[in-house]
N, C-alpha and C. Protein backbone atom coordinates (compact mmCIF):
# COMPACT_ATOMS: atom_id res chain seq x y z
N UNK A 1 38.50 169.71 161.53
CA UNK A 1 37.90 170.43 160.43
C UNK A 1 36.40 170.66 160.64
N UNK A 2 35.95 170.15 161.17
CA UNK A 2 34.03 170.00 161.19
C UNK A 2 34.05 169.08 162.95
N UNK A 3 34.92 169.37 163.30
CA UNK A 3 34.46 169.08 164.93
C UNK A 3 33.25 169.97 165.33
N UNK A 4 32.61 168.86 166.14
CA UNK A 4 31.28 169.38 167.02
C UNK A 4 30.26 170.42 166.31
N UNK A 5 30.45 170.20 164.89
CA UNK A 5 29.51 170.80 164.05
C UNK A 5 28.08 169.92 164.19
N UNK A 6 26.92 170.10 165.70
CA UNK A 6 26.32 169.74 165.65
C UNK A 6 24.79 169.38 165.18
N UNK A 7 24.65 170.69 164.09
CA UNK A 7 23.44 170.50 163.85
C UNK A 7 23.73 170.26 161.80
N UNK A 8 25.10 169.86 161.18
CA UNK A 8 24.87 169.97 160.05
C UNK A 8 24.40 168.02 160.30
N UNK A 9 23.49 167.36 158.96
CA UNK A 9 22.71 166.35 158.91
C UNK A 9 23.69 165.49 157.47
N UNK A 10 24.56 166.57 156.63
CA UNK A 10 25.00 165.70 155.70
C UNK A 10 26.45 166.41 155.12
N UNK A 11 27.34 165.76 154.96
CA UNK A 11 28.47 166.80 154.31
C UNK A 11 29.07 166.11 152.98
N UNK A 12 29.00 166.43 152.07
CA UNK A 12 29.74 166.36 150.53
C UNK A 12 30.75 166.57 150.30
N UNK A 13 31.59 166.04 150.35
CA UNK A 13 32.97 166.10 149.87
C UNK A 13 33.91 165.53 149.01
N UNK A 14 33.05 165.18 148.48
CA UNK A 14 33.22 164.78 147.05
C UNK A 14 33.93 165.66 145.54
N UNK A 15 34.69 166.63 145.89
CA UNK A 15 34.86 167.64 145.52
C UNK A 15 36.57 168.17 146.14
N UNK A 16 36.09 167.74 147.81
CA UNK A 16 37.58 167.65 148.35
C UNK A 16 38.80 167.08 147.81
N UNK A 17 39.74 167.81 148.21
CA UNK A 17 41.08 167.34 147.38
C UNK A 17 41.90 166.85 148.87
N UNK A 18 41.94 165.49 149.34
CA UNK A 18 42.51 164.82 150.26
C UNK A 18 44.09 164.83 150.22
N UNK A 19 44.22 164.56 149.04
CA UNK A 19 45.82 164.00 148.32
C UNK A 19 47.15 164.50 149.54
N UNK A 20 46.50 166.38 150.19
CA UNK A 20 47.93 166.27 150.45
C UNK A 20 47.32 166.11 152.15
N UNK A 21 46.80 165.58 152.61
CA UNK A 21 45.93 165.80 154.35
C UNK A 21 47.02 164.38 154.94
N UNK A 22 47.71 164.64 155.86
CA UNK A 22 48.67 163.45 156.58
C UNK A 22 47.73 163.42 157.51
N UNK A 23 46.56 164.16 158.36
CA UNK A 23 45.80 163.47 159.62
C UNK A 23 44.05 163.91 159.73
N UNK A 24 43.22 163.15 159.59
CA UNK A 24 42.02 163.07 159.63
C UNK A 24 41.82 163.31 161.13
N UNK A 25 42.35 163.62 162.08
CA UNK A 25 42.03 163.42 163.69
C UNK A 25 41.31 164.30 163.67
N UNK A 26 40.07 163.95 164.85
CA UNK A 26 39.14 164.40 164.77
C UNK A 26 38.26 165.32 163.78
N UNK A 27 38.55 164.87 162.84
CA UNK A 27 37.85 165.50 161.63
C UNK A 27 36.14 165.46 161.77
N UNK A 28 35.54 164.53 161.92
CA UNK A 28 33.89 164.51 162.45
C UNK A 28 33.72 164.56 163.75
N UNK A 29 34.37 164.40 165.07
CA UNK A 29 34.44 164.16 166.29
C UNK A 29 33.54 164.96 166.51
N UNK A 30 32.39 164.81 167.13
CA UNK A 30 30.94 165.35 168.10
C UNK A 30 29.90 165.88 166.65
N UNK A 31 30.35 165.53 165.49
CA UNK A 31 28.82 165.80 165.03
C UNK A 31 27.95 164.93 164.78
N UNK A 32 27.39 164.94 166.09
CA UNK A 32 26.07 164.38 167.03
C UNK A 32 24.88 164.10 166.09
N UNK A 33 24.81 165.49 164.74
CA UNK A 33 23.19 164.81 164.14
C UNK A 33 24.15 164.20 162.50
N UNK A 34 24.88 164.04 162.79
CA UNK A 34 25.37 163.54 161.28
C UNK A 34 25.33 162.20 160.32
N UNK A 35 24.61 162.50 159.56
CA UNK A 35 24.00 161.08 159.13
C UNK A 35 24.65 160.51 158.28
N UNK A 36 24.81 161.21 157.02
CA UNK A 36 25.97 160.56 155.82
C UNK A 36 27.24 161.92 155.65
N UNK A 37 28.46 161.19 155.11
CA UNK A 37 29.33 161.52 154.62
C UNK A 37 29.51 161.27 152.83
N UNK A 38 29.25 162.25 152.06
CA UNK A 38 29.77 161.38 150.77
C UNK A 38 31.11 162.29 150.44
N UNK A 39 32.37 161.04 150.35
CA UNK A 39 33.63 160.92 150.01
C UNK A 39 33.80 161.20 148.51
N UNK A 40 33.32 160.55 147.24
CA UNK A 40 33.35 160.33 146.39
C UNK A 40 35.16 159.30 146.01
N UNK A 41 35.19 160.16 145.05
CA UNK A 41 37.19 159.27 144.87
C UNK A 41 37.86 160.29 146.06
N UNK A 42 37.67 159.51 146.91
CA UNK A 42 38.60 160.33 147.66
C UNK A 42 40.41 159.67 147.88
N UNK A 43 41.08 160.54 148.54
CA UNK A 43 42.90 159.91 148.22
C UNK A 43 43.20 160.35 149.69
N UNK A 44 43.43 159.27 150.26
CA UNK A 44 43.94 159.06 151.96
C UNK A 44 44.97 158.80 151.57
N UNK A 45 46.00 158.46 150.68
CA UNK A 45 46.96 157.32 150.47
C UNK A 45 48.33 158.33 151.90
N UNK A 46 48.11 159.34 152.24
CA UNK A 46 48.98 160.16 152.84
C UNK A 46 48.11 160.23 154.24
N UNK A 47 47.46 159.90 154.43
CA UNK A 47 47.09 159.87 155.76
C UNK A 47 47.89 158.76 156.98
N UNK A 48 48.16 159.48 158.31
CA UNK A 48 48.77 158.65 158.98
C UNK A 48 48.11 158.51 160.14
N UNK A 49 47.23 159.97 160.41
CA UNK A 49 46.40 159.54 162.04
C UNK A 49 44.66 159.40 161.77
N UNK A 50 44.07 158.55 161.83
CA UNK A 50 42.61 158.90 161.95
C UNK A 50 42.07 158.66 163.58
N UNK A 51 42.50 159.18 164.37
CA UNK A 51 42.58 159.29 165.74
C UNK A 51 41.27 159.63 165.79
N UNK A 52 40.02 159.64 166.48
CA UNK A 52 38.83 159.87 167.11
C UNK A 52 37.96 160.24 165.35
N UNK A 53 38.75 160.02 164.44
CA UNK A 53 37.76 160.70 162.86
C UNK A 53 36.31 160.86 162.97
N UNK A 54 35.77 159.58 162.94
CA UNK A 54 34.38 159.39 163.04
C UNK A 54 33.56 159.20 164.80
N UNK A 55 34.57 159.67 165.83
CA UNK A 55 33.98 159.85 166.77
C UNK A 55 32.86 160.36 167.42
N UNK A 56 31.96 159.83 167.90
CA UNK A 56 30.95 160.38 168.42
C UNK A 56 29.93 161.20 167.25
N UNK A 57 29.79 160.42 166.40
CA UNK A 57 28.79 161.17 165.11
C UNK A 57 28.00 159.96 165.47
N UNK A 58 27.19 159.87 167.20
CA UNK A 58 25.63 158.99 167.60
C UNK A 58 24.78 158.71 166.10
N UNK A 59 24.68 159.63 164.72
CA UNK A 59 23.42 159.25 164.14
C UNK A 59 24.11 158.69 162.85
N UNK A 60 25.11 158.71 162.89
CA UNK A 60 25.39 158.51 161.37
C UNK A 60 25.51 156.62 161.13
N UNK A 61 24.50 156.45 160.10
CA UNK A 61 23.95 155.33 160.17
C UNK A 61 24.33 154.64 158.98
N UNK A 62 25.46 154.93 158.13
CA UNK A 62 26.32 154.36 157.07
C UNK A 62 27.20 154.95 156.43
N UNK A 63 28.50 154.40 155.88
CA UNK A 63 29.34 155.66 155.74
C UNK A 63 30.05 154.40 154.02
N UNK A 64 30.55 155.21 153.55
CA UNK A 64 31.09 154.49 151.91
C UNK A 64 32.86 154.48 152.16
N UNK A 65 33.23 153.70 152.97
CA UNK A 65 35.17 153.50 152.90
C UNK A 65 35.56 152.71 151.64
N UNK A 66 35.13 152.38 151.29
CA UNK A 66 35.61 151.67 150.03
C UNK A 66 36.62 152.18 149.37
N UNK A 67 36.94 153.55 148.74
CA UNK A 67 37.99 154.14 148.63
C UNK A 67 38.81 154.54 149.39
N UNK A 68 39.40 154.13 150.90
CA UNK A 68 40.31 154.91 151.55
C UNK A 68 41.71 153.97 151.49
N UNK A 69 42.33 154.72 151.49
CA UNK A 69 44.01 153.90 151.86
C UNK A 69 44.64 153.72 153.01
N UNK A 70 44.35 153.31 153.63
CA UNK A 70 44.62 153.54 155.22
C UNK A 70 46.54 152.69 155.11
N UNK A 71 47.44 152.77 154.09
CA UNK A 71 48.21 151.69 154.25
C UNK A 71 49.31 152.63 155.33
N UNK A 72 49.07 154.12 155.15
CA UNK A 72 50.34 155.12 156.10
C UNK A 72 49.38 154.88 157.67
N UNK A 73 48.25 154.82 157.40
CA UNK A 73 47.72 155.01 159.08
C UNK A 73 49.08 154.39 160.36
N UNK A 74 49.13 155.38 160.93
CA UNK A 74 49.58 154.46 162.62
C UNK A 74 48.58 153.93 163.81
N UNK A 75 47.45 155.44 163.39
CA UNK A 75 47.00 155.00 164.81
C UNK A 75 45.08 155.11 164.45
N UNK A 76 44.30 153.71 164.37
CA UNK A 76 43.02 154.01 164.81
C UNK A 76 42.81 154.30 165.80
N UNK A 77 43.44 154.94 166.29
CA UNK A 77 42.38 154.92 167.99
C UNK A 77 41.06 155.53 168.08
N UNK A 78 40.21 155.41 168.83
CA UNK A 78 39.04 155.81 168.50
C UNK A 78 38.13 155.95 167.73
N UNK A 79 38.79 155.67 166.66
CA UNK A 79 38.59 156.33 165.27
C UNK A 79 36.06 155.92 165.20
N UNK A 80 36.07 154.85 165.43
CA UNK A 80 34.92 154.68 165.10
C UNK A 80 33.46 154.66 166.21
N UNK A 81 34.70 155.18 167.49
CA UNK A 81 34.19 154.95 168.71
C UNK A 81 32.88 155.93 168.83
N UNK A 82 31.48 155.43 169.58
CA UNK A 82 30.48 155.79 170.30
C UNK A 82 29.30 156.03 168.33
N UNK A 83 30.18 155.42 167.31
CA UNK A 83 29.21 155.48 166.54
C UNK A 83 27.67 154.85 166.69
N UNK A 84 27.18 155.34 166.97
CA UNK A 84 25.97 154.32 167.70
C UNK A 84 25.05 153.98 167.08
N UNK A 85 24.05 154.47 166.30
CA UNK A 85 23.53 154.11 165.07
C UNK A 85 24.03 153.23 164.06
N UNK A 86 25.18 152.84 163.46
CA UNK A 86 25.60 152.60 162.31
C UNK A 86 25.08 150.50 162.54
N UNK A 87 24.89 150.27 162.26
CA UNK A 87 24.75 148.52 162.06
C UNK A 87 25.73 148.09 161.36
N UNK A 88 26.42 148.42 160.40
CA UNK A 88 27.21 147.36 159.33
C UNK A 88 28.60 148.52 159.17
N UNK A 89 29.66 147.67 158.78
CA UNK A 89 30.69 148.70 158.75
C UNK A 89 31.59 147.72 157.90
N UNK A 90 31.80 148.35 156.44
CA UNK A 90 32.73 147.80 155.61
C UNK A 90 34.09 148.64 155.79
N UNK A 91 35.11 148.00 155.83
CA UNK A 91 36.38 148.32 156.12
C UNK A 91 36.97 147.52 155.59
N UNK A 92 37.02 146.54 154.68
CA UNK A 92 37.65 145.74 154.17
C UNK A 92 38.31 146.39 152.95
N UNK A 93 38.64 147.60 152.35
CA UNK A 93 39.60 148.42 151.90
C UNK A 93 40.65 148.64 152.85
N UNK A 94 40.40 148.61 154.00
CA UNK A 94 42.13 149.18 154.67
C UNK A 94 42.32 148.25 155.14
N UNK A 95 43.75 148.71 155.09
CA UNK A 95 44.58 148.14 155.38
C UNK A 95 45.72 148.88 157.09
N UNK A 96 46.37 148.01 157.53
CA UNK A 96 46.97 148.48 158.55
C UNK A 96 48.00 148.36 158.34
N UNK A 97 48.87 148.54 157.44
CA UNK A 97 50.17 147.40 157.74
C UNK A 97 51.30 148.26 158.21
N UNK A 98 51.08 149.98 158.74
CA UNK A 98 51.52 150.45 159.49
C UNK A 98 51.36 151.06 161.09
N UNK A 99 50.04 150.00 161.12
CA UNK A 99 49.18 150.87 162.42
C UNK A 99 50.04 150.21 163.85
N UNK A 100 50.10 151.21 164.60
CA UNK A 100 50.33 150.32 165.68
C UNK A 100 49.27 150.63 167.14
N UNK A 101 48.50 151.16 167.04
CA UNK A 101 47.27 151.04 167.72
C UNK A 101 46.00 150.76 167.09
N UNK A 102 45.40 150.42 167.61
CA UNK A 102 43.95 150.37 167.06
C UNK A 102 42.40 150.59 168.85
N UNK A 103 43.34 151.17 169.72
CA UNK A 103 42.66 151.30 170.96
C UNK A 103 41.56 152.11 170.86
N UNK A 104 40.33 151.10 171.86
CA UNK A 104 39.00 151.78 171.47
C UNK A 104 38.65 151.79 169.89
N UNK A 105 38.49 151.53 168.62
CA UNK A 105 38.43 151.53 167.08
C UNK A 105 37.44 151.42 167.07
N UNK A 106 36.13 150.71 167.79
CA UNK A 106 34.63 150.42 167.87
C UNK A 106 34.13 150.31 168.84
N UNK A 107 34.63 151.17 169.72
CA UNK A 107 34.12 150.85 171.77
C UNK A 107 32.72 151.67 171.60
N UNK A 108 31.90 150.82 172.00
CA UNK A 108 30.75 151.77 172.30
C UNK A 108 29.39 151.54 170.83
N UNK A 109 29.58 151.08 169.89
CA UNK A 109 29.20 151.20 168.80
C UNK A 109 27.66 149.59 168.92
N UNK A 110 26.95 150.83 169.60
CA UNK A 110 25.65 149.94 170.18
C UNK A 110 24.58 149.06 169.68
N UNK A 111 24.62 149.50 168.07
CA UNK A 111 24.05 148.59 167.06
C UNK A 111 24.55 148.27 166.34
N UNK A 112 25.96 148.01 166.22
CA UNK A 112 26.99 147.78 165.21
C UNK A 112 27.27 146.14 165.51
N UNK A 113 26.39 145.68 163.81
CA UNK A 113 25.65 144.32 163.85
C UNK A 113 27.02 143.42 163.22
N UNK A 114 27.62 144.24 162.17
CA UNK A 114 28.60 143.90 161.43
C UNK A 114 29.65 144.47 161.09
N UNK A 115 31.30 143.76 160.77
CA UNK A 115 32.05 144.61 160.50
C UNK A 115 33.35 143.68 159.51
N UNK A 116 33.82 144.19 158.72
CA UNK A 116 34.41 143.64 157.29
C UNK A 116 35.81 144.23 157.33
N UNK A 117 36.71 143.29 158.37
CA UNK A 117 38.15 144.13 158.00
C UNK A 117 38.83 142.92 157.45
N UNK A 118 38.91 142.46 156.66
CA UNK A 118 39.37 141.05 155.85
C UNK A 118 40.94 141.44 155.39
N UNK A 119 41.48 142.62 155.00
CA UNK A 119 42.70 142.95 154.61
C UNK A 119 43.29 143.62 155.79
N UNK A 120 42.44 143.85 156.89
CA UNK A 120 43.07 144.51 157.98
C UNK A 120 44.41 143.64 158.35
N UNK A 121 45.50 143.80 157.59
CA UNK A 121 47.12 143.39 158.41
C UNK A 121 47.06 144.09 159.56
N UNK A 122 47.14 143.51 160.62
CA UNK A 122 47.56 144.27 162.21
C UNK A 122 49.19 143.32 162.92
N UNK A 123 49.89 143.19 161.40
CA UNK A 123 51.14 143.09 162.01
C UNK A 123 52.46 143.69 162.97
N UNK A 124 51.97 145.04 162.75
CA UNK A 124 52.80 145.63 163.80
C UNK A 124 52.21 146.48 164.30
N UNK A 125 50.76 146.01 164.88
CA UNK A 125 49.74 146.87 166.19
C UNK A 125 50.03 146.17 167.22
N UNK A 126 50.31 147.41 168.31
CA UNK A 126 51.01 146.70 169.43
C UNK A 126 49.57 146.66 170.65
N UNK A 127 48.70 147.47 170.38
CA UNK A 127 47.85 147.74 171.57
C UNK A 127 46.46 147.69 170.64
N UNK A 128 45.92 146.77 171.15
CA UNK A 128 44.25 146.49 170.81
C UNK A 128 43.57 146.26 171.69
N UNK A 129 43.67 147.34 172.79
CA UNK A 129 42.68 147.11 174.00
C UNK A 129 41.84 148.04 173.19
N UNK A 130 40.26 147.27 173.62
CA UNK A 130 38.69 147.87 174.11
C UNK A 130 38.47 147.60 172.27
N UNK A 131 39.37 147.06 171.38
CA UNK A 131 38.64 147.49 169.76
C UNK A 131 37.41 147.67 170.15
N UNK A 132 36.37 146.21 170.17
CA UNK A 132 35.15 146.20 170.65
C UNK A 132 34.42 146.60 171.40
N UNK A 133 35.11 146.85 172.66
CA UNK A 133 34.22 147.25 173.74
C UNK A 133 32.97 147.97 174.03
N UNK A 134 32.13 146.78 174.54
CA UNK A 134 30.78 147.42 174.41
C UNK A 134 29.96 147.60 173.19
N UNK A 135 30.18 147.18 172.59
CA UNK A 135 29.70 146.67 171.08
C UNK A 135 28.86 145.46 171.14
N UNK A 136 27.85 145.21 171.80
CA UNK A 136 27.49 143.91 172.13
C UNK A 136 26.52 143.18 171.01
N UNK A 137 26.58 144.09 170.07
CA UNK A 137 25.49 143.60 169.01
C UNK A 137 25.86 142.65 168.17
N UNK A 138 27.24 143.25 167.98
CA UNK A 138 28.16 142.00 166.58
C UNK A 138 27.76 140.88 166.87
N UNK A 139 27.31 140.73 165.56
CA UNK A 139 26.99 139.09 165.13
C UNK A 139 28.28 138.61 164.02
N UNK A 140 28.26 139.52 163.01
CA UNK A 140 29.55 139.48 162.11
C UNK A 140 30.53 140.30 162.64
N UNK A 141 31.60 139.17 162.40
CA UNK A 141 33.23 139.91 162.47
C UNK A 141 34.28 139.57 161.73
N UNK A 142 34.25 139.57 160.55
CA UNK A 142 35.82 139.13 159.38
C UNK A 142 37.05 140.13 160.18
N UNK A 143 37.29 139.30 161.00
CA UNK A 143 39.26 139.39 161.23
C UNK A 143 39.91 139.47 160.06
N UNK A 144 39.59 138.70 159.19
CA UNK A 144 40.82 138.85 157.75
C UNK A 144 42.19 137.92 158.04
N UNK A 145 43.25 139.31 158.77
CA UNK A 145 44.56 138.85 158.61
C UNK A 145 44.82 139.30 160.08
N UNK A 146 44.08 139.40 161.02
CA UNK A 146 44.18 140.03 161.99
C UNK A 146 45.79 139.09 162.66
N UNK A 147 46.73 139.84 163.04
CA UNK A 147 47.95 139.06 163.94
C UNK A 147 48.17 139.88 165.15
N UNK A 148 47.96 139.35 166.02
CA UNK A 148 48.30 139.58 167.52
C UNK A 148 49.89 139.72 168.10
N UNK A 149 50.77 139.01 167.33
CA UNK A 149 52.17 138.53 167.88
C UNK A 149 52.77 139.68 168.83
N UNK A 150 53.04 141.27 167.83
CA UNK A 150 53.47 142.00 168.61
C UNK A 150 52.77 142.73 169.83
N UNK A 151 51.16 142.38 170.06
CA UNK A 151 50.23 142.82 170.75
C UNK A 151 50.58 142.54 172.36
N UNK A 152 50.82 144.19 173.04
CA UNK A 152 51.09 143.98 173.97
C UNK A 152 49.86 144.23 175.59
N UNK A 153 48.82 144.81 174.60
CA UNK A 153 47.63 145.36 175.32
C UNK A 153 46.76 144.67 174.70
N UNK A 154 45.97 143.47 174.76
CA UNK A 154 44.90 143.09 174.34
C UNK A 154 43.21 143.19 175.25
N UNK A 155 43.04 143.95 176.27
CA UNK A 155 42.81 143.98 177.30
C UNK A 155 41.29 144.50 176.67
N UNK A 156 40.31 143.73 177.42
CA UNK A 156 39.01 144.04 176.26
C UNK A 156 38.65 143.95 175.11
N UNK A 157 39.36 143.42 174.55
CA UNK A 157 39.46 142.74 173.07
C UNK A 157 38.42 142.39 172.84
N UNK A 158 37.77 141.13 172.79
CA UNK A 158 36.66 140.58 172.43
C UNK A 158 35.74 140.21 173.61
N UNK A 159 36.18 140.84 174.96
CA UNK A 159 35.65 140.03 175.88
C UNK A 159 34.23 140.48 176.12
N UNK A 160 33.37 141.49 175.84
CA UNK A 160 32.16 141.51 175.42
C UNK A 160 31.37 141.12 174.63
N UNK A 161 32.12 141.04 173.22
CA UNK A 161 31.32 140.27 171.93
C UNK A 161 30.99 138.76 172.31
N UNK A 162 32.51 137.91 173.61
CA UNK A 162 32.45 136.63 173.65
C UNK A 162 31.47 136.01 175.19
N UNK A 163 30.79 137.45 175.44
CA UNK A 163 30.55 137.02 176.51
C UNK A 163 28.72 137.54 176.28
N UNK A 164 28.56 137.82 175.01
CA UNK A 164 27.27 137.50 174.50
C UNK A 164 26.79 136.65 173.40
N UNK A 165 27.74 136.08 172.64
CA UNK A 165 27.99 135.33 171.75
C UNK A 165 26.83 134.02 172.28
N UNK A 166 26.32 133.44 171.40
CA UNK A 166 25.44 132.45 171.69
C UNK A 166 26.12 131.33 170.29
C-alpha cells in the first residue's frame, strides 16, 4: 500500500477502516524517511500476514501497537526487520497463537534497546531463525510465553544478544 514511499515523514490512519485487510505485507516496506505511524482504534483482528510490514522504515523511531490483534497472524517474518532507529518496541498486545514463523522479526534493528512480547504464545512457530539478529543493543527482552517445542529452525536466535550480554 505505501511501499517505498520514500520521502512521506508521517502517515495518519486513524480514519482507516482495517476490519476487512487479511495481509499487511509489505505495507511500509522501504519508507526510508518515515517517522510515525498513527493507527488510532485500529482492527487487525483479520489479519494473517504481516510479512516485511514495518520493513526497512531506517527512521521511524516509535510506533503505538497497542491496539493490534495479531491472534490470525501466521507469519512475522521480517516484519520489524532493519528498523533501525526505533529503541523500545511494545508488542505485548499480540499475540501469536497462530504464527508459525517469526524469521528475521527484528534482524538488524541497531538501536533497538527494548522489546515487550509478554503474551507472545509462539506455540506453534516452527522457525525462529535470526528473530534477533544483529540487534546487539537489547538490554530488555520479555519472552512472555515464548515455547520453542515445535521449533525446528532456531538458528540465530539469540546468539548475538548472548554474545554481547554482560
Amino acid at each position: 500500500m505505501f511501499t517505498d514511499l520514500n520521502n512521506i515523514i508521517e502517515i495518519d490512519l486513524s480514519q482507516f477502516d482495517f476490519s476487512h485487510i487479511t495481509t499487511m505485507k509489505n505495507m511500509f516496506n522501504g519508507c526510508t524517511s518515515l517517522k510515525n505511524i498513527i493507527f488510532g482504534n485500529i482492527n487487525t483482528s483479520k489479519v494473517e500476514n504481516m510479512f516485511f510490514t514495518f520493513c526497512n522504515c531506517i527512521e521511524l523511531t516509535s510506533i503505538d501497537l497497542s491496539k493490534f490483534d495479531t491472534h490470525s497472524v501466521k507469519t512475522f517474518e521480517r516484519t520489524f526487520s532493519h528498523v533501525e532507529k526505533i529503541k523500545s518496541i511494545d508488542a505485548s498486545s499480540f499475540k501469536a497463537t497462530n504464527a508459525i514463523t517469526l524469521f528475521d522479526m527484528f534482524a538488524y534493528c541497531s538501536e533497538l534497546i527494548s522489546i515487550k512480547l509478554s503474551n507472545f504464545d509462539t506455540s506453534k512457530v516452527e522457525c525462529m531463525q535470526g528473530v534477533f539478529y544483529q540487534s546487539y543493543n537489547i538490554k530488555y527482552l520479555d519472552l512472555g510465553l515464548f515455547d520453542d517445542t515445535k521449533v525446528n529452525n532456531i538458528f540465530f536466535f539469540l546468539q548475538n544478544i548472548l554474545n554481547y550480554c554482560i
